[in-house]
N, C-alpha and C. Protein backbone atom coordinates (compact mmCIF):
# COMPACT_ATOMS: atom_id res chain seq x y z
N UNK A 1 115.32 264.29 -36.12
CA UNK A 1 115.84 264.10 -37.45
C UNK A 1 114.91 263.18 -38.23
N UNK A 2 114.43 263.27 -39.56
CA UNK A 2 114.11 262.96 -40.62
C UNK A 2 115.16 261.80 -41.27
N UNK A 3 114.22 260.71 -41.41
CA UNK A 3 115.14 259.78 -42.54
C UNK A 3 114.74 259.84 -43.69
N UNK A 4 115.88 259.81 -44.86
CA UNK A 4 115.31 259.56 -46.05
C UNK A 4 116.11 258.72 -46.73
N UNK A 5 115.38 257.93 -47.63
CA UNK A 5 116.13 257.12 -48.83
C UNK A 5 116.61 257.46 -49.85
N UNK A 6 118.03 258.46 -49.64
CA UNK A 6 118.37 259.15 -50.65
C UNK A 6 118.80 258.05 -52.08
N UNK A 7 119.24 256.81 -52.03
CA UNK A 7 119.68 255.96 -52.87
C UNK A 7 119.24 254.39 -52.22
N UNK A 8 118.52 254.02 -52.63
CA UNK A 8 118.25 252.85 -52.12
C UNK A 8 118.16 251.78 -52.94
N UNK A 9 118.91 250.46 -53.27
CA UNK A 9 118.22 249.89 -54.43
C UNK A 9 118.69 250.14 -55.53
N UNK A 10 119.24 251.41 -55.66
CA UNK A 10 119.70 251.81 -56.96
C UNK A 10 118.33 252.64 -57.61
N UNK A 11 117.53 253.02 -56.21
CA UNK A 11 115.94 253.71 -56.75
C UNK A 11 116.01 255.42 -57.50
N UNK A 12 117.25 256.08 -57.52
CA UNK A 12 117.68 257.20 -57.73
C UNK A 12 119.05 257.52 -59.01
N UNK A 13 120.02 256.05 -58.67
CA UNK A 13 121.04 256.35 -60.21
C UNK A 13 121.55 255.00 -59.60
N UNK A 14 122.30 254.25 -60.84
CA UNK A 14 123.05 252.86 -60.29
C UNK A 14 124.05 253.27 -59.38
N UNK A 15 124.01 251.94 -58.54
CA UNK A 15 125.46 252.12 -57.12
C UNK A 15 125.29 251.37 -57.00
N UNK A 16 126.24 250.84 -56.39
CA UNK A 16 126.65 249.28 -55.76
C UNK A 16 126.67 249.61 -54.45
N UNK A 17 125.87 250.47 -53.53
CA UNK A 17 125.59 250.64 -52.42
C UNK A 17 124.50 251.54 -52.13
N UNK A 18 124.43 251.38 -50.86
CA UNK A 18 122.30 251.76 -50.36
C UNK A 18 123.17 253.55 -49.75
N UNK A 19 121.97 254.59 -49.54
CA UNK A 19 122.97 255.46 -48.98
C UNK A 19 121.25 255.95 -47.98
N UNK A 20 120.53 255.96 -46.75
CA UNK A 20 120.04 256.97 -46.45
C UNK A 20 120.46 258.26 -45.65
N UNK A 21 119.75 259.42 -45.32
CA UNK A 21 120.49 260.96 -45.08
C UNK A 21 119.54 260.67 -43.63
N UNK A 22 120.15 261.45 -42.89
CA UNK A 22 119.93 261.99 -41.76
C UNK A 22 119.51 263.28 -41.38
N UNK A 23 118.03 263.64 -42.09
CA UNK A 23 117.92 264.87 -41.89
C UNK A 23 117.41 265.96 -40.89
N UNK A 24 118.29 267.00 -40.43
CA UNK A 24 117.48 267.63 -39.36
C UNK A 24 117.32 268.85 -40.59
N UNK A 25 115.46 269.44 -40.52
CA UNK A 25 114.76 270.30 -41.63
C UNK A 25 115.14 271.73 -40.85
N UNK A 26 115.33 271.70 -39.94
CA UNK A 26 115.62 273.38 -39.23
C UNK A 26 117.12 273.58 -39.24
N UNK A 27 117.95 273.34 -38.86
CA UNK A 27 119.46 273.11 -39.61
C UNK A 27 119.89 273.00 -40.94
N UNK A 28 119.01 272.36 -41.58
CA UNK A 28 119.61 271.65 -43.02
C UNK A 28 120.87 270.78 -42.83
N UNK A 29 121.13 270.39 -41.94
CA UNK A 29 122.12 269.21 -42.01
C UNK A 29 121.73 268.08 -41.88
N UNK A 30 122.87 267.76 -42.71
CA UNK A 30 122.56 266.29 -43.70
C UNK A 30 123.54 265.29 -43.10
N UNK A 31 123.24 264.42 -42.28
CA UNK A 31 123.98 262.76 -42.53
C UNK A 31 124.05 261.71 -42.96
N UNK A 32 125.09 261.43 -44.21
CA UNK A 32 124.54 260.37 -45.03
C UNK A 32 125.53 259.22 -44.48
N UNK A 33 124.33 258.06 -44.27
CA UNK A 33 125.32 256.90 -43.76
C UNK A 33 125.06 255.48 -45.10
N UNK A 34 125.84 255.27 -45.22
CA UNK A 34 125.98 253.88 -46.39
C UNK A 34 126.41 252.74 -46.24
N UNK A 35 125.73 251.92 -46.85
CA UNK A 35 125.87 250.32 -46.71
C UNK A 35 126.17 249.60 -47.80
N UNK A 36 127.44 248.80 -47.50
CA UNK A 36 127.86 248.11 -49.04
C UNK A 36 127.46 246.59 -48.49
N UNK A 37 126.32 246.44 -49.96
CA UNK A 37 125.53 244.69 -49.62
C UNK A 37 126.76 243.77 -50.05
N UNK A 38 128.08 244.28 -50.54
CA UNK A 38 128.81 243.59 -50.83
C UNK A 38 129.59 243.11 -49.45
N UNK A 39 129.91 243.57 -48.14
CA UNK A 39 130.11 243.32 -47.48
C UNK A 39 129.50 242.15 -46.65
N UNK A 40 130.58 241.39 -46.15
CA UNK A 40 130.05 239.94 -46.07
C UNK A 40 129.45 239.83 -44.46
N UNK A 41 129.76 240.97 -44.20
CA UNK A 41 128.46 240.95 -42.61
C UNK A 41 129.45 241.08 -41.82
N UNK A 42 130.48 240.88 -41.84
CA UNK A 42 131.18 241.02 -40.45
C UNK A 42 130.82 242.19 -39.31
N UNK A 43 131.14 242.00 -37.91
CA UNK A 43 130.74 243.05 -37.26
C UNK A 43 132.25 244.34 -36.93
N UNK A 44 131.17 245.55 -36.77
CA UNK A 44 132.36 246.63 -36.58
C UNK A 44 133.59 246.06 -35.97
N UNK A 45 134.83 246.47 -36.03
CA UNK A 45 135.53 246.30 -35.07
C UNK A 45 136.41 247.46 -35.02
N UNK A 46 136.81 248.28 -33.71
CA UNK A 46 137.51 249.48 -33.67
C UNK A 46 138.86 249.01 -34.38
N UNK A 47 139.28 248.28 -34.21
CA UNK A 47 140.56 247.83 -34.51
C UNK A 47 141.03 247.21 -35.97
N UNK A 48 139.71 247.80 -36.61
CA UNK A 48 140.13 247.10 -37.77
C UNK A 48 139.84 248.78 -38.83
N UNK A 49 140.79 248.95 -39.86
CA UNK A 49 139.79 250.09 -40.81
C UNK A 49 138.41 249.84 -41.23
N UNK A 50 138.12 250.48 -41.46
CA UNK A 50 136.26 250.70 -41.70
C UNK A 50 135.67 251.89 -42.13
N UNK A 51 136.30 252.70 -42.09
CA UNK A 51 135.68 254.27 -42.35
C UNK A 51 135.79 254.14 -44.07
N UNK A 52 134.38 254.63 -44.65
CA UNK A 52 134.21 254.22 -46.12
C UNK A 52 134.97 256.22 -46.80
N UNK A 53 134.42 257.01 -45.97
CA UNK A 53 134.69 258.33 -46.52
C UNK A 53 133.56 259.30 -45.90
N UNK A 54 133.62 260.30 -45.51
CA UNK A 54 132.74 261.18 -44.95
C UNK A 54 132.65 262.61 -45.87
N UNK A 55 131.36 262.59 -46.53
CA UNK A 55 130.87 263.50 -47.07
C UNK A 55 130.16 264.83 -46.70
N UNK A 56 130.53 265.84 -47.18
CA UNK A 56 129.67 266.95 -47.05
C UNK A 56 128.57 267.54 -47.99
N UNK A 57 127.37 267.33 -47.79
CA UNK A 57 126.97 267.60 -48.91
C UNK A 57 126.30 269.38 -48.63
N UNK A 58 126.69 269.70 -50.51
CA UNK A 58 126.57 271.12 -50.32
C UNK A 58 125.29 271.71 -51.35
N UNK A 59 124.11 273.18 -51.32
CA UNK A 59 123.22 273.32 -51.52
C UNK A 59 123.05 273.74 -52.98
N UNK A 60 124.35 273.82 -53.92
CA UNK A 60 124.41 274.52 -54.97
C UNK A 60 125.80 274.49 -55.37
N UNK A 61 125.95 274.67 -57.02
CA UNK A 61 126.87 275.00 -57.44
C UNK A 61 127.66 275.63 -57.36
N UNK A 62 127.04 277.07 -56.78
CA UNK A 62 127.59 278.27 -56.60
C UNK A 62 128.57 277.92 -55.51
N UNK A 63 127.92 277.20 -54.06
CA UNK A 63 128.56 276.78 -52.55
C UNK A 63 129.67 275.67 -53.07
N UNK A 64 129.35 274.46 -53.97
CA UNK A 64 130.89 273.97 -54.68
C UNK A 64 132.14 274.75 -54.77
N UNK A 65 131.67 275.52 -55.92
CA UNK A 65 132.55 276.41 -56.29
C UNK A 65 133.26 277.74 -55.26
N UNK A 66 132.77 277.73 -53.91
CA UNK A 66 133.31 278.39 -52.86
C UNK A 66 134.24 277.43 -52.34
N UNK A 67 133.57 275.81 -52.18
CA UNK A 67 134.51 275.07 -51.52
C UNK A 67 135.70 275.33 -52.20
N UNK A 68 135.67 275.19 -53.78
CA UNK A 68 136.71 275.25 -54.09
C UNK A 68 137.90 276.09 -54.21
N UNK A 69 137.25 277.31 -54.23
CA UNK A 69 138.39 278.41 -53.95
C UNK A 69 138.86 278.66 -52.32
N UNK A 70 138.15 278.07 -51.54
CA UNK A 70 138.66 277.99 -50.17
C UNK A 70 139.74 276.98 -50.13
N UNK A 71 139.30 275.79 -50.73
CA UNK A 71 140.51 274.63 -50.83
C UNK A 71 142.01 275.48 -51.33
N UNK A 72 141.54 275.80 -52.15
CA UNK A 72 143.03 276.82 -53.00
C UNK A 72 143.49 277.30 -51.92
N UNK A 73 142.68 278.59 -51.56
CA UNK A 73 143.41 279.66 -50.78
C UNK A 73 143.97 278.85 -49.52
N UNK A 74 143.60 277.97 -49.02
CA UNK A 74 144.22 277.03 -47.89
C UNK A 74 145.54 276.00 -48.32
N UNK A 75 145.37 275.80 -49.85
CA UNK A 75 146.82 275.21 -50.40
C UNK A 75 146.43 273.64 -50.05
N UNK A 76 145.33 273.22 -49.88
CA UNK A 76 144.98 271.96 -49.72
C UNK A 76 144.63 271.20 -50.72
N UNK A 77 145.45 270.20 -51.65
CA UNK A 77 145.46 269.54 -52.56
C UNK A 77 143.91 268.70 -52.26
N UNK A 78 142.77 268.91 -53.81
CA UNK A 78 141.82 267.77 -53.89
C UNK A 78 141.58 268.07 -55.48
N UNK A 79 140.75 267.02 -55.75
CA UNK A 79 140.60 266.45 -57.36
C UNK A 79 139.98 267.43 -57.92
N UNK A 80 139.55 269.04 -57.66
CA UNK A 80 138.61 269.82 -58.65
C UNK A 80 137.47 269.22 -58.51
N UNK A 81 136.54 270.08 -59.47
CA UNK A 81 135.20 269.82 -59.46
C UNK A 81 135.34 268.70 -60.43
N UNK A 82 134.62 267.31 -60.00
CA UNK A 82 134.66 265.92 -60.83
C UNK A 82 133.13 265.62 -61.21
N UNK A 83 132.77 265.30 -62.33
CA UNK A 83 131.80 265.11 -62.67
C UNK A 83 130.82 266.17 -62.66
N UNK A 84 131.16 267.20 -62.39
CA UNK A 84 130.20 268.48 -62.49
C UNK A 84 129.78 268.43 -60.69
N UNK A 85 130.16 267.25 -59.79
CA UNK A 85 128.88 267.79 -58.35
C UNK A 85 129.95 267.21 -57.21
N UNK A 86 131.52 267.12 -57.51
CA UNK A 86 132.09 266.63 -56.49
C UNK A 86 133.51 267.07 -55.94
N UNK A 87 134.03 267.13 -55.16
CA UNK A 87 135.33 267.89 -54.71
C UNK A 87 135.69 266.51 -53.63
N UNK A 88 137.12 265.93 -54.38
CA UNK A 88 137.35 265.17 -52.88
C UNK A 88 138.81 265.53 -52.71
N UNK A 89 138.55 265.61 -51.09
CA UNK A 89 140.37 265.85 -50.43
C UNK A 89 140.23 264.38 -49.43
N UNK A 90 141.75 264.49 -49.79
CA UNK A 90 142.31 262.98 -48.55
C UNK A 90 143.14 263.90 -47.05
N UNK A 91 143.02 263.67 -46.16
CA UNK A 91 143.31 263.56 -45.16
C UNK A 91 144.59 263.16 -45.24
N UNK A 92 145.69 263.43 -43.87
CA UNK A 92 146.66 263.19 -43.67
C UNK A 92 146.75 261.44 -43.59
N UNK A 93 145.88 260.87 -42.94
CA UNK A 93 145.52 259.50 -42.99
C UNK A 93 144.78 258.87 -43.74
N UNK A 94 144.89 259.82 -45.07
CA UNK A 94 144.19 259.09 -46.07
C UNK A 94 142.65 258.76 -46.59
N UNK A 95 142.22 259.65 -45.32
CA UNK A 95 140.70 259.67 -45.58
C UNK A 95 140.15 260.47 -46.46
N UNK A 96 139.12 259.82 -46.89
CA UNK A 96 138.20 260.93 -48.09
C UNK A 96 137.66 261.34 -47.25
N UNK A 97 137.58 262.89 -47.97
CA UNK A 97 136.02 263.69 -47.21
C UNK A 97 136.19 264.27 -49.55
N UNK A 98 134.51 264.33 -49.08
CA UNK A 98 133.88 264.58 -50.31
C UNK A 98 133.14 266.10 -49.85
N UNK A 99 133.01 266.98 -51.11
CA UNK A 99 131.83 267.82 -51.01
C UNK A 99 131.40 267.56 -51.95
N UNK A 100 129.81 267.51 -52.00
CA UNK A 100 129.42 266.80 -52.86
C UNK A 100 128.08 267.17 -53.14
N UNK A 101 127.33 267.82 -54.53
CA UNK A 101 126.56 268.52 -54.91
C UNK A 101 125.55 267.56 -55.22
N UNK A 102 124.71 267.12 -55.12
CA UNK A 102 123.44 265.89 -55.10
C UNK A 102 122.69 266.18 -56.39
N UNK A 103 122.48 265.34 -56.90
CA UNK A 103 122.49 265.50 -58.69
C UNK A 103 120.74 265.65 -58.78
N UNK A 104 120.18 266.47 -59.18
CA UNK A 104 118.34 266.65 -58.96
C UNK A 104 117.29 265.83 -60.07
């Protein structure tokens, strides 16, 4: 796998957090892991929440717009397409998962 600095710094659009991807180039799958500098350092702990949201990121508008009619036809409540590049559903436990179209 390939690292990259998809958001670093704020080197790509403002955020209040760093994001690099995990890329394997023969798959095309993408792992994006993120770091909030606002966090005061503490270390993991299983026992505590921690999960920020787990994203999918997808290759096109067109593949959005599938997520989204799959979401329908499954009857699974999420926010529509937001901002033109994003689809988020919550989990029974409240987790985000995002699909999420990467802005060029």
């Amino acid at each position: 796998m390939e690292v990259e600095l998809e958001n670093f710094d704020s080197a790509n659009w403002p955020a209040p957090w760093n994001e690099v991807l995990l890329v394997d180039r023969e798959t095309g799958l993408k792992i994006g892991l993120m770091e909030h500098p606002s966090n005061p350092g503490d270390p993991f702990d299983e026992f505590r929440t921690g999960l920020d949201h787990v994203e999918f990121e997808v290759s096109s508008r067109e593949e959005l717009d599938e997520w989204l009619e799959r979401l329908d036809a499954l009857r699974i409540p999420h926010s529509g397409i937001k901002d033109e590049h994003i689809i988020v559903v919550r989990d029974p436990d409240n987790i985000q998962f995002e699909f999420f179209l990467a802005r060029s």
